[in-house]
PDB file of N, CA and C in Angstrom:
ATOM      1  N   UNK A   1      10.203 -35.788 -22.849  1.00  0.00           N
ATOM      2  CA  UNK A   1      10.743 -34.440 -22.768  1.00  0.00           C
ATOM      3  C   UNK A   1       9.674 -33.484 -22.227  1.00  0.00           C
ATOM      4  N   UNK A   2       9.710 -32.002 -22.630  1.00  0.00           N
ATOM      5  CA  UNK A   2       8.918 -30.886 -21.809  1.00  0.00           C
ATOM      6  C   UNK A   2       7.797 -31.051 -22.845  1.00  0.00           C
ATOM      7  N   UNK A   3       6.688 -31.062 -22.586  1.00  0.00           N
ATOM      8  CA  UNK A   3       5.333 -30.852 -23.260  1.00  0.00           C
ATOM      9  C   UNK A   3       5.053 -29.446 -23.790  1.00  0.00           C
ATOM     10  N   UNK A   4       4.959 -29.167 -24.525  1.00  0.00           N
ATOM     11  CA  UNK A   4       4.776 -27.502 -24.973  1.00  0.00           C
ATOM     12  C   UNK A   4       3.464 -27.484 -25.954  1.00  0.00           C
ATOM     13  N   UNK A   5       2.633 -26.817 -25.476  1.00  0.00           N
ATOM     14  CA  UNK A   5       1.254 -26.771 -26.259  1.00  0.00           C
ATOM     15  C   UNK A   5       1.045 -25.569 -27.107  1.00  0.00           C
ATOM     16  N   UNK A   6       1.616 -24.296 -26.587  1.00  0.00           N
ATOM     17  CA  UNK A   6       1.848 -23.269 -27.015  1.00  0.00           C
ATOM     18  C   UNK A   6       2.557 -22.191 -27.209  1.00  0.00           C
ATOM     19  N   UNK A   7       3.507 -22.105 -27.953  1.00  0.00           N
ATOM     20  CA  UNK A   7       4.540 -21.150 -28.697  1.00  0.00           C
ATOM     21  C   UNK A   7       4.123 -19.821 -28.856  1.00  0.00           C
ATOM     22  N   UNK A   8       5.361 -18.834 -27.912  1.00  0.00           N
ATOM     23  CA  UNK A   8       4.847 -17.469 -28.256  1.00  0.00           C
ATOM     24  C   UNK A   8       6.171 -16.903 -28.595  1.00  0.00           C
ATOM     25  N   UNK A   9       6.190 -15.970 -29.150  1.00  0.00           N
ATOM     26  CA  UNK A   9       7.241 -14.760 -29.483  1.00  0.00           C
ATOM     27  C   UNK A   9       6.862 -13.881 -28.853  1.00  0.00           C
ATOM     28  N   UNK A  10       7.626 -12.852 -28.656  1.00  0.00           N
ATOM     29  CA  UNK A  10       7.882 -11.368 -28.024  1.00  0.00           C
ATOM     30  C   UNK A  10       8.462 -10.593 -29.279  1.00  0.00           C
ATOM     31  N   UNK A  11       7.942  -9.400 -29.660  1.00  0.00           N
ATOM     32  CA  UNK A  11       8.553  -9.181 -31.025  1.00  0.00           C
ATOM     33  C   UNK A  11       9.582  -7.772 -30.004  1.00  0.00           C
ATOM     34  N   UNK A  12       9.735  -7.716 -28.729  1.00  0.00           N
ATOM     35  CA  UNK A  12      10.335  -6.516 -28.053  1.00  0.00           C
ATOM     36  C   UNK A  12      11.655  -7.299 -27.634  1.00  0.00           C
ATOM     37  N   UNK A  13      12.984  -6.869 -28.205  1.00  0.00           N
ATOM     38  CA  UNK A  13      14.351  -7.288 -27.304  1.00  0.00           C
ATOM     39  C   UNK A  13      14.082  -7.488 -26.321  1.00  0.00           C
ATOM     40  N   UNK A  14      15.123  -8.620 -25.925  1.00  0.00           N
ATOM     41  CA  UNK A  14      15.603  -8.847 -24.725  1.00  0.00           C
ATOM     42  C   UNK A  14      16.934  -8.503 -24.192  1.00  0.00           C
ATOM     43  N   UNK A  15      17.408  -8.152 -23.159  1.00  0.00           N
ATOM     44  CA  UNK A  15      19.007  -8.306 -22.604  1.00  0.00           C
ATOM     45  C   UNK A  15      19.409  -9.793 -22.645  1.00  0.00           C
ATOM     46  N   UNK A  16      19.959 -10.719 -23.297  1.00  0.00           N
ATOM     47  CA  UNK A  16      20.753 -12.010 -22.935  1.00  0.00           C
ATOM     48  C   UNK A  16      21.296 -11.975 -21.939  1.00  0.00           C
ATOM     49  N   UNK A  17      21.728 -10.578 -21.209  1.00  0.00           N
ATOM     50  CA  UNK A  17      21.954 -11.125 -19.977  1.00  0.00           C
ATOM     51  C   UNK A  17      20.829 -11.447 -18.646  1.00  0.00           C
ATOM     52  N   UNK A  18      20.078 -11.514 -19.000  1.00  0.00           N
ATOM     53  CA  UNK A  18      18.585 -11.746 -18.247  1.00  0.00           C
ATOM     54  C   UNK A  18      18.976 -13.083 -17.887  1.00  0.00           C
ATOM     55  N   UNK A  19      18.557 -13.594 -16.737  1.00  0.00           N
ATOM     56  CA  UNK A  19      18.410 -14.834 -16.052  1.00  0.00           C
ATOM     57  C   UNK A  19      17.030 -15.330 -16.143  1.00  0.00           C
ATOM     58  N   UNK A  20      16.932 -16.496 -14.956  1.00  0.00           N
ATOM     59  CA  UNK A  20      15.538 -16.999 -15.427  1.00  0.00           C
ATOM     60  C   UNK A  20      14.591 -16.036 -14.692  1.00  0.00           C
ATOM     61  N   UNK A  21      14.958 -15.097 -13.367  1.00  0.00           N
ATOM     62  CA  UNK A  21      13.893 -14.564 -13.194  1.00  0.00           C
ATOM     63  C   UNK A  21      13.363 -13.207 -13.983  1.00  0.00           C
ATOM     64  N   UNK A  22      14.434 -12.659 -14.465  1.00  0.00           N
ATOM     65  CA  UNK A  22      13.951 -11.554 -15.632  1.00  0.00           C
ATOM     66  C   UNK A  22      13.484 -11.844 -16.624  1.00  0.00           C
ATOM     67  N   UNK A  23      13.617 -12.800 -17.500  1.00  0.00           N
ATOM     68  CA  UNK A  23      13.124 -13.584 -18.137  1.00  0.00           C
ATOM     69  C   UNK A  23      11.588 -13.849 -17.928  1.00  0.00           C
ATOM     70  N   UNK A  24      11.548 -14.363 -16.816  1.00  0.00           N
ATOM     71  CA  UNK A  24      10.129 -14.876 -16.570  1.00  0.00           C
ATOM     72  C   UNK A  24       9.196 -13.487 -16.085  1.00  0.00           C
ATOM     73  N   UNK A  25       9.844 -12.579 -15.602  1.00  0.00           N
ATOM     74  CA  UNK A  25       9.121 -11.458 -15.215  1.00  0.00           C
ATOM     75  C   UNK A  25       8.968 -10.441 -16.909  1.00  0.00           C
ATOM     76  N   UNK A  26       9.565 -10.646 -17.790  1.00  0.00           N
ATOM     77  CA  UNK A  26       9.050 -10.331 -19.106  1.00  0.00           C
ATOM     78  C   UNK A  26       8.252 -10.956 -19.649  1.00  0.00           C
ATOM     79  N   UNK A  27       8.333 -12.159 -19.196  1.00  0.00           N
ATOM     80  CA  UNK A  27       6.807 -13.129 -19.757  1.00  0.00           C
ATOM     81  C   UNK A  27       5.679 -12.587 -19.470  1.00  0.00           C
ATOM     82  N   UNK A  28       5.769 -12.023 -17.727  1.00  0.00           N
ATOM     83  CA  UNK A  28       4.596 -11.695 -16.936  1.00  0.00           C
ATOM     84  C   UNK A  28       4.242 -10.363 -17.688  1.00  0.00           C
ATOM     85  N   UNK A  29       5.111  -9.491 -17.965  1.00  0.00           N
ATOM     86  CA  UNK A  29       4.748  -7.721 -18.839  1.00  0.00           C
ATOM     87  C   UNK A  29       4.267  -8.331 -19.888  1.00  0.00           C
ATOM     88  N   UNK A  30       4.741  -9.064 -20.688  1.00  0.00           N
ATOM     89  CA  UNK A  30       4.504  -9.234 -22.206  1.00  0.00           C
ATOM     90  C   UNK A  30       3.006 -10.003 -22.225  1.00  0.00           C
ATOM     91  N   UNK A  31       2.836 -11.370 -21.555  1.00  0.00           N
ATOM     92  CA  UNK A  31       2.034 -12.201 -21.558  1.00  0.00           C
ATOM     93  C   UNK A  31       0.616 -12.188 -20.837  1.00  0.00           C
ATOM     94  N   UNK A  32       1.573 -11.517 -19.825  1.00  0.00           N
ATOM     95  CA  UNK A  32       0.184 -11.516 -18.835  1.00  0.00           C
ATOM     96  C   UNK A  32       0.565 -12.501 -18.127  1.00  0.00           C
ATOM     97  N   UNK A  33       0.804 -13.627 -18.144  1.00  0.00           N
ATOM     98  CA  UNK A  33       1.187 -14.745 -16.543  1.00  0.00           C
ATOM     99  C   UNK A  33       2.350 -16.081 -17.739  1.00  0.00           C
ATOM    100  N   UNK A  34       2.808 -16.528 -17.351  1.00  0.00           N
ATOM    101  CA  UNK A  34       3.389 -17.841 -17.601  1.00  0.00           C
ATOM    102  C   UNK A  34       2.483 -18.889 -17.632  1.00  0.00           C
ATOM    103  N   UNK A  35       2.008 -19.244 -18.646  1.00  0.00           N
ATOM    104  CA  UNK A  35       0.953 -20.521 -18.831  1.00  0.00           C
ATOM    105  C   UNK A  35       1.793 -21.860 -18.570  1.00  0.00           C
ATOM    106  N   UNK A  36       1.404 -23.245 -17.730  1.00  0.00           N
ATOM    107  CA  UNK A  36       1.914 -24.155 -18.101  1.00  0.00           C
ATOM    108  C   UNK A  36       1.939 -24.945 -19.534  1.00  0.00           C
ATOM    109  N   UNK A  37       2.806 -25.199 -19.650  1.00  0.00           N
ATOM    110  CA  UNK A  37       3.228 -26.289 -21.361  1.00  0.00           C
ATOM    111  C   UNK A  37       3.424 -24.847 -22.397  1.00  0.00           C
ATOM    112  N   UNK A  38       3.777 -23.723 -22.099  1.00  0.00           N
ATOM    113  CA  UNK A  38       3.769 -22.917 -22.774  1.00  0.00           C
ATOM    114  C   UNK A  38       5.773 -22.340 -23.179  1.00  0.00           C
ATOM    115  N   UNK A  39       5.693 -22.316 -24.320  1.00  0.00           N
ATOM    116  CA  UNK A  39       7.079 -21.700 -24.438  1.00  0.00           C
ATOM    117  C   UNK A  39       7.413 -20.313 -24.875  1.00  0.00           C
ATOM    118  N   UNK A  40       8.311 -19.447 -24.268  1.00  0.00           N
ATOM    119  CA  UNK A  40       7.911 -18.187 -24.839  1.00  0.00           C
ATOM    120  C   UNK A  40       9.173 -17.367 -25.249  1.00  0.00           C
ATOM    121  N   UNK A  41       9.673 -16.855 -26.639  1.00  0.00           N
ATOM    122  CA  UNK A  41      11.061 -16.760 -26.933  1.00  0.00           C
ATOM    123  C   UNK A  41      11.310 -15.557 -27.383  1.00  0.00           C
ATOM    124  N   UNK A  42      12.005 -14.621 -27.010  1.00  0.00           N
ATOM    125  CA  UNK A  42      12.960 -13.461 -26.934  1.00  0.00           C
ATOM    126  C   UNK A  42      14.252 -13.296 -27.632  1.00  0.00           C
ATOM    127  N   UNK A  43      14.442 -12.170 -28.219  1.00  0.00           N
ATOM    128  CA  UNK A  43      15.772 -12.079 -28.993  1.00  0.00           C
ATOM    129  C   UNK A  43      16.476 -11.010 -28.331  1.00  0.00           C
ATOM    130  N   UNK A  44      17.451 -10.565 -28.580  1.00  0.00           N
ATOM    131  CA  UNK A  44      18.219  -9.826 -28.707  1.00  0.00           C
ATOM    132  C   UNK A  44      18.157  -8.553 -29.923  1.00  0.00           C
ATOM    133  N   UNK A  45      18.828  -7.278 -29.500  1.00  0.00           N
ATOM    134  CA  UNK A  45      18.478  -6.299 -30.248  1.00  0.00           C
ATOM    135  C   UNK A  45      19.311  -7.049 -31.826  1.00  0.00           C
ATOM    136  N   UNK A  46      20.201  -7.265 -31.753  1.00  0.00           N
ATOM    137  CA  UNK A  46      20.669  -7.603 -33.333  1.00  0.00           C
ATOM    138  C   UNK A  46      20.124  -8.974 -33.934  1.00  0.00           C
ATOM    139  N   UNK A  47      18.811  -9.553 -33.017  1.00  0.00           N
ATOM    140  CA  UNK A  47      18.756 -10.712 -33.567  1.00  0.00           C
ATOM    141  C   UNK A  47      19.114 -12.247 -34.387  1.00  0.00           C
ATOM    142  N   UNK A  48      20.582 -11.895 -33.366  1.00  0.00           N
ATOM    143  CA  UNK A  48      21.529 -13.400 -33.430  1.00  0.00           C
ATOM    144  C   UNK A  48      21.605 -14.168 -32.120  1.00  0.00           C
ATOM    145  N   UNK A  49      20.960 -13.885 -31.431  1.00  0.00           N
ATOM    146  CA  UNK A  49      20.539 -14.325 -29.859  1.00  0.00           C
ATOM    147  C   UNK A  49      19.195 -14.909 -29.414  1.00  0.00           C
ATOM    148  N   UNK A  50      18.740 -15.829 -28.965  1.00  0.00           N
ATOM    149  CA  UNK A  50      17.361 -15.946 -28.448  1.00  0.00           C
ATOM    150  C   UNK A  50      17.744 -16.657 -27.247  1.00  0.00           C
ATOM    151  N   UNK A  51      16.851 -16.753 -26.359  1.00  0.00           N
ATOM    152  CA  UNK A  51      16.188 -16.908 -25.566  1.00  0.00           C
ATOM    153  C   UNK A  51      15.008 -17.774 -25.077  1.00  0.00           C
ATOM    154  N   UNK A  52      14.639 -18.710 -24.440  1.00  0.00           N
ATOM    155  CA  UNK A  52      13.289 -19.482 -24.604  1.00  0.00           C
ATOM    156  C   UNK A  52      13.016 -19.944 -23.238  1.00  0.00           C
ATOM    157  N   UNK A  53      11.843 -19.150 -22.365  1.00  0.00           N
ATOM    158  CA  UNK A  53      11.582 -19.515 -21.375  1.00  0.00           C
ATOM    159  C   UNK A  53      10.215 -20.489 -21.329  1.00  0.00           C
ATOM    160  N   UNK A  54      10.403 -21.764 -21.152  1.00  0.00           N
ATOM    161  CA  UNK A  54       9.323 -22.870 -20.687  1.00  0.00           C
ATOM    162  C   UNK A  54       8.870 -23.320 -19.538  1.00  0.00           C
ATOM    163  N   UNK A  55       7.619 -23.095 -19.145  1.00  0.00           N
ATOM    164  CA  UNK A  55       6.729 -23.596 -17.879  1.00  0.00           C
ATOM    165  C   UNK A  55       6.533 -24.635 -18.593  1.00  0.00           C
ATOM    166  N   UNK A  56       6.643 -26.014 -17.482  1.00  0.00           N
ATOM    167  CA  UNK A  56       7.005 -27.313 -17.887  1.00  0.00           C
ATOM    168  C   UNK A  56       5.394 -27.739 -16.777  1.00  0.00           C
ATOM    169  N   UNK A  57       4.685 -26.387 -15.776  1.00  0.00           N
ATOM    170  CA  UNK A  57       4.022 -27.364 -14.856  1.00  0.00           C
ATOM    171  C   UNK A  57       3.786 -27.455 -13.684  1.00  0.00           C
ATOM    172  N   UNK A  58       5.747 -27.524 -13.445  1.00  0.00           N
ATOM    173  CA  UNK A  58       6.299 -27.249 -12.220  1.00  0.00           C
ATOM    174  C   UNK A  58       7.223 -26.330 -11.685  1.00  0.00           C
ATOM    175  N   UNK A  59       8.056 -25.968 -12.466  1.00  0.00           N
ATOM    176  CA  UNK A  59       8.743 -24.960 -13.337  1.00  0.00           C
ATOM    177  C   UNK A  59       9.240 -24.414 -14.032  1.00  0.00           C
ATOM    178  N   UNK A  60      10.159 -23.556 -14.012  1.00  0.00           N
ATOM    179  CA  UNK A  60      10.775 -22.619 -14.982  1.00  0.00           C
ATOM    180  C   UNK A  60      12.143 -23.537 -16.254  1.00  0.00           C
ATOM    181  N   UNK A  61      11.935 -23.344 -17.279  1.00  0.00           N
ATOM    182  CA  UNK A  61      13.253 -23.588 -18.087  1.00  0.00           C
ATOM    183  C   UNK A  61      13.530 -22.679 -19.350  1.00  0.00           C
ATOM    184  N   UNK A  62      14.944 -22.401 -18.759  1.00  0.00           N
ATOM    185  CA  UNK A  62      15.562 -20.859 -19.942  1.00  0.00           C
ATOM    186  C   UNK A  62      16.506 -21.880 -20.198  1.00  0.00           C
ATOM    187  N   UNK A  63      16.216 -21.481 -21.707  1.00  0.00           N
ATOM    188  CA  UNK A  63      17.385 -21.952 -22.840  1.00  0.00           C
ATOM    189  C   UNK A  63      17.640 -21.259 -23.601  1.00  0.00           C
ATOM    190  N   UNK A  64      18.725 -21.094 -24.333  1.00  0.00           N
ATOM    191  CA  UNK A  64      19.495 -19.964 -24.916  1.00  0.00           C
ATOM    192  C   UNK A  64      19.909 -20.451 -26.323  1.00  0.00           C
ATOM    193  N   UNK A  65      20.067 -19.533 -27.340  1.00  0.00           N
ATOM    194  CA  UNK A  65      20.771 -20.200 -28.446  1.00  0.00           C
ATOM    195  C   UNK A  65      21.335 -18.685 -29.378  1.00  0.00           C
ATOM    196  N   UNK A  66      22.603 -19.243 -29.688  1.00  0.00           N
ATOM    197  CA  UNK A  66      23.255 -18.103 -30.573  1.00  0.00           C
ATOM    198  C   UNK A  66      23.989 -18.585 -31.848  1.00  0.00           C
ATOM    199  N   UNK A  67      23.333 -17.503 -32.767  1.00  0.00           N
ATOM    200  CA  UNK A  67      24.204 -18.076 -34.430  1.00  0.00           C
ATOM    201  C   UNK A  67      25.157 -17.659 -34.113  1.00  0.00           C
ATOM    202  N   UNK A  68      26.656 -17.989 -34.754  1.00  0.00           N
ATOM    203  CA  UNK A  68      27.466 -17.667 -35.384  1.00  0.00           C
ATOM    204  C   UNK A  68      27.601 -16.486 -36.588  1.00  0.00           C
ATOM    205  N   UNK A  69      26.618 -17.331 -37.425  1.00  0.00           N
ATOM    206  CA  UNK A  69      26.772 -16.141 -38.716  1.00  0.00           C
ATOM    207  C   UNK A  69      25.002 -15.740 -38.767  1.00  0.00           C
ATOM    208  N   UNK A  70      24.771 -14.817 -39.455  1.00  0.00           N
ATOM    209  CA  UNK A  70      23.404 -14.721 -39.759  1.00  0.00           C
ATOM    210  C   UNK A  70      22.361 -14.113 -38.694  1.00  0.00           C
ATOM    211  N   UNK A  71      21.333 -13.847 -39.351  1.00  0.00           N
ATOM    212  CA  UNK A  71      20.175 -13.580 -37.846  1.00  0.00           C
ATOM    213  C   UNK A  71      18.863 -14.443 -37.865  1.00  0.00           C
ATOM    214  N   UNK A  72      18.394 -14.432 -36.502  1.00  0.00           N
ATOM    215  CA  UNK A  72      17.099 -14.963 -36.458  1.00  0.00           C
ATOM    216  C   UNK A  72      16.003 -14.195 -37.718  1.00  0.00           C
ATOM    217  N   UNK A  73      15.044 -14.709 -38.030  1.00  0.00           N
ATOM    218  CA  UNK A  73      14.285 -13.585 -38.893  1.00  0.00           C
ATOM    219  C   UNK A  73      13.140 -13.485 -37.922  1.00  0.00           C
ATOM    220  N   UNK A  74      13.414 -12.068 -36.897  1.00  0.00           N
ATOM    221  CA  UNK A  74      12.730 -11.735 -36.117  1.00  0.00           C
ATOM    222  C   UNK A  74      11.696 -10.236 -36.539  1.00  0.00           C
ATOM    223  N   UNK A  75      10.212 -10.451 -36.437  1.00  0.00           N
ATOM    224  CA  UNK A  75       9.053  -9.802 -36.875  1.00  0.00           C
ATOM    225  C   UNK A  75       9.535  -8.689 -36.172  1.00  0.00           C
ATOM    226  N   UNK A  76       8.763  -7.604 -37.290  1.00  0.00           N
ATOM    227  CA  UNK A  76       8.682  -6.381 -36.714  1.00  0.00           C
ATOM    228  C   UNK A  76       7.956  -5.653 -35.383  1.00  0.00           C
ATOM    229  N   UNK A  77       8.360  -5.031 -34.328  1.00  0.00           N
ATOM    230  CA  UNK A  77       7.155  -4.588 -33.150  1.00  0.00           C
ATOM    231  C   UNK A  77       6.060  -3.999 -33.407  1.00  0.00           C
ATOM    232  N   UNK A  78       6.240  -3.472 -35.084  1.00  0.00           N
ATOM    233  CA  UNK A  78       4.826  -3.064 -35.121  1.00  0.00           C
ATOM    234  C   UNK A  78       3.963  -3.704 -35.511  1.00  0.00           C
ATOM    235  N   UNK A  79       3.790  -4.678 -35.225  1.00  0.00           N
ATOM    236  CA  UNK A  79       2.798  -5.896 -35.969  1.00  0.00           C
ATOM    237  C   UNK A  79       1.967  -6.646 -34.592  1.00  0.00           C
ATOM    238  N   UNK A  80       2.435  -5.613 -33.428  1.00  0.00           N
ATOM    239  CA  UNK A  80       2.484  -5.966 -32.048  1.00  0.00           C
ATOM    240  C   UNK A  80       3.433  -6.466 -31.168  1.00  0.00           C
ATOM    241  N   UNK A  81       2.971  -6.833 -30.042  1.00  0.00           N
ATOM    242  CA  UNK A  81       4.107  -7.088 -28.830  1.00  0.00           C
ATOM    243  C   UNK A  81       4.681  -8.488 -29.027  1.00  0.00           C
ATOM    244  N   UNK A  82       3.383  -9.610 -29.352  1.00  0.00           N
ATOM    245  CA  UNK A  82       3.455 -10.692 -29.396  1.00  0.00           C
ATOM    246  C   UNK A  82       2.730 -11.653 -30.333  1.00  0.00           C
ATOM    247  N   UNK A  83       3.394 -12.279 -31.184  1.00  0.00           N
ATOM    248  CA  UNK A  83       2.506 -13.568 -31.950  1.00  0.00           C
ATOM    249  C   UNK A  83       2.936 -15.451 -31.597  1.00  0.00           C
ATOM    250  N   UNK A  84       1.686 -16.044 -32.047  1.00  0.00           N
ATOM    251  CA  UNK A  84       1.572 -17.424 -31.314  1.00  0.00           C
ATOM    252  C   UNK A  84       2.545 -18.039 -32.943  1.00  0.00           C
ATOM    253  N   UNK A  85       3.109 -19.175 -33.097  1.00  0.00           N
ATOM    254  CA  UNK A  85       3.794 -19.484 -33.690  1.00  0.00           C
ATOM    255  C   UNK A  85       3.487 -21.303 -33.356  1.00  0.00           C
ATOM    256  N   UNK A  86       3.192 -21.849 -34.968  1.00  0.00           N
ATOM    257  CA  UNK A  86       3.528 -23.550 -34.531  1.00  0.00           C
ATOM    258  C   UNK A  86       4.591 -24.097 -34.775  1.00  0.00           C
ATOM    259  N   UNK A  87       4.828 -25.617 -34.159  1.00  0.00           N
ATOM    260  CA  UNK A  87       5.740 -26.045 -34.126  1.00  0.00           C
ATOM    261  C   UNK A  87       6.510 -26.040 -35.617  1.00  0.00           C
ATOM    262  N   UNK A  88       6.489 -25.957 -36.376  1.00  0.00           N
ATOM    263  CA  UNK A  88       6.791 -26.079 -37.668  1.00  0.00           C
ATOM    264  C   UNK A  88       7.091 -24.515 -37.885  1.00  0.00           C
ATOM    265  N   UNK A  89       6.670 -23.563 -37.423  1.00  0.00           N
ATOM    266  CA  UNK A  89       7.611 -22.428 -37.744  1.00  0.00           C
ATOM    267  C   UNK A  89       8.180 -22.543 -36.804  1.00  0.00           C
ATOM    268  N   UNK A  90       8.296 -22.589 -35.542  1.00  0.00           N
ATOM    269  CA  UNK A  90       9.914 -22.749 -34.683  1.00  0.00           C
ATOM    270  C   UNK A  90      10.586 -23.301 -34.998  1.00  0.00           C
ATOM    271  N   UNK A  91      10.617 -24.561 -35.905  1.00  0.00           N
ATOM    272  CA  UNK A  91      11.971 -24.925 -35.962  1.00  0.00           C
ATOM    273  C   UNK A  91      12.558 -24.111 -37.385  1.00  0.00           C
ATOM    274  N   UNK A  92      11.608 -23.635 -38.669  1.00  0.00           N
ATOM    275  CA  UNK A  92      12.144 -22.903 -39.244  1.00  0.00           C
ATOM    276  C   UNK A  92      12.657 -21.750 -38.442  1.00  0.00           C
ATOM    277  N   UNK A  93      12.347 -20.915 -37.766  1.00  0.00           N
ATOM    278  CA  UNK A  93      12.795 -20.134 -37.150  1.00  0.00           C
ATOM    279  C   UNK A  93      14.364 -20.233 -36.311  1.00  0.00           C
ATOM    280  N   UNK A  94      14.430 -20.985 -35.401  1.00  0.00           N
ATOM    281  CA  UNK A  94      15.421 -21.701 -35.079  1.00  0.00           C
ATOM    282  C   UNK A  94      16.430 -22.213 -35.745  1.00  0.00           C
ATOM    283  N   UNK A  95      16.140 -22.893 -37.087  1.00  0.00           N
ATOM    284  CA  UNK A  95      17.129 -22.559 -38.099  1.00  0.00           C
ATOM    285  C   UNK A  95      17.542 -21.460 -38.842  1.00  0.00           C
ATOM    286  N   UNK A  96      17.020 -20.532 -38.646  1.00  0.00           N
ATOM    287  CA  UNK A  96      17.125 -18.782 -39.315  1.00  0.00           C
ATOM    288  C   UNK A  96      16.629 -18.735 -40.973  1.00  0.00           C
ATOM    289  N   UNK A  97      15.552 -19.814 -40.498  1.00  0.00           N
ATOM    290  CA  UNK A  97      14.461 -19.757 -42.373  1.00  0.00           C
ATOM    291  C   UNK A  97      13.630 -18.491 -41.829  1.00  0.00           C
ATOM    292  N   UNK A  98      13.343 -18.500 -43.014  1.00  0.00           N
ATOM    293  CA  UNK A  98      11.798 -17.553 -43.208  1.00  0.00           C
ATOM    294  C   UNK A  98      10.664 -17.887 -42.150  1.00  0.00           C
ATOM    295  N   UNK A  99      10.346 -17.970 -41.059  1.00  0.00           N
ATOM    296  CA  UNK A  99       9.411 -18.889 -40.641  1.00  0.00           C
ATOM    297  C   UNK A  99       7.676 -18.138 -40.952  1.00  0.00           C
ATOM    298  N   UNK A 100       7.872 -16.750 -41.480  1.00  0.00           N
ATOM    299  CA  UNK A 100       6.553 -16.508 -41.617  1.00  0.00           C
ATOM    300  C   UNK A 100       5.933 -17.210 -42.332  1.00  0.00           C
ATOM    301  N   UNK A 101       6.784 -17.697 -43.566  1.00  0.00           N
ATOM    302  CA  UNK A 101       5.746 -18.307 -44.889  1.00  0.00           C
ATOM    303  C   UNK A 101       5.457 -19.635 -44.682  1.00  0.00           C
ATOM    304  N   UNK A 102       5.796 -20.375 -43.410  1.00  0.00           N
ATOM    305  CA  UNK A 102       5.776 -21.817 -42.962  1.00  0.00           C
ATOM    306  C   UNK A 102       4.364 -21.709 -42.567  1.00  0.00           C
ATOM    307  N   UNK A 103       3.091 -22.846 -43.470  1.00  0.00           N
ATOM    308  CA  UNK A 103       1.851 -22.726 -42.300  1.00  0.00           C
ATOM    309  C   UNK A 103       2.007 -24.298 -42.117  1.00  0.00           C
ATOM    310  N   UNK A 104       0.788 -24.587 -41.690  1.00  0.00           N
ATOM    311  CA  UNK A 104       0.048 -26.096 -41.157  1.00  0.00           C
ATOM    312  C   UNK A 104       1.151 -27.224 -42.378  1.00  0.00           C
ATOM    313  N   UNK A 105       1.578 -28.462 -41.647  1.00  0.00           N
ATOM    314  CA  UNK A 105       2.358 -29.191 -42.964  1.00  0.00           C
ATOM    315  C   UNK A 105       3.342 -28.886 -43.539  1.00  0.00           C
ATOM    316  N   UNK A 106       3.511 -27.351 -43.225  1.00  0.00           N
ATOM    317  CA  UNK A 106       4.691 -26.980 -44.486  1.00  0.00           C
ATOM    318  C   UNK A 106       4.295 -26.474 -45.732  1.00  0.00           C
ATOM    319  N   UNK A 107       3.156 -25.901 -45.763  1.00  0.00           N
ATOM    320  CA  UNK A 107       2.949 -25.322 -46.894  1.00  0.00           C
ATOM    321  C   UNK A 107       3.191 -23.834 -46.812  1.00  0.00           C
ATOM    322  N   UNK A 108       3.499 -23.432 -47.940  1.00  0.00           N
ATOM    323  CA  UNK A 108       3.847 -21.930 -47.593  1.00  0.00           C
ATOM    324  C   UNK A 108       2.608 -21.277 -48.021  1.00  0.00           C
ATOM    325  N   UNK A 109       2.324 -20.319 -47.411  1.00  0.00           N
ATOM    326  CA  UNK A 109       0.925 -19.529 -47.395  1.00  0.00           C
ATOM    327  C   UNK A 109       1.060 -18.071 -47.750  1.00  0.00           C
ATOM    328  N   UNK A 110       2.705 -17.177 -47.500  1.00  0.00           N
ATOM    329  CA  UNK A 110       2.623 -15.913 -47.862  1.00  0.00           C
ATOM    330  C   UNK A 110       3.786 -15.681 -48.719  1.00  0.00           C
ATOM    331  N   UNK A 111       3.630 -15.055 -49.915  1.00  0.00           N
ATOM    332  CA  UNK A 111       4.795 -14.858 -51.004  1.00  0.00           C
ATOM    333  C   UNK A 111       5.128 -13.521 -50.808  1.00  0.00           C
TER     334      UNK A 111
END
């Protein structure tokens, strides 16, 4: 599959209707450039929407995902623009857990 070394969030909405090049041109405001093996994921203002643009290398891949019920538990902007996130909180995240209190293993680190 796609190699991903490093996980970022955007804690600033996105439009879902963004394609891959708006998308990727918010990577460029937010990030500073599109790193290869890097994944970088966007919500929506009500945070039942995301977004996930991956440099694979060679190029671009936007993938999308929407709850039904519930919201992402998406960080506040004032905590900044952007935080790095491991694999183990994305997928809590992605399931609409808590993913802040997820550290290294699965241990929870903040009450």
């Amino acid at each position: 599959m796609i190699r991903i070394d490093e996980i970022w969030l955007a804690t600033e909405p996105l439009d879902m209707r963004a394609g891959p090049d708006t998308a990727l041109a918010r990577v460029v405001a937010v990030f500073g450039a599109a790193q290869p093996h890097c994944a970088y994921l966007f919500a929506n203002r009500r945070a039942n929407r995301m977004k996930v643009l991956v440099h694979d290398g060679l190029g671009i891949w936007l993938a999308a995902r929407r709850l039904h019920q519930g919201k992402f538990k998406w960080p506040e902007t004032w905590r900044g623009q952007r935080l790095a996130l491991n694999p183990e909180q994305l997928q809590a995240l992605v399931q609409g857990l808590p993913w802040q209190w997820v550290g290294p293993g699965g241990a929870i680190t903040v009450l």
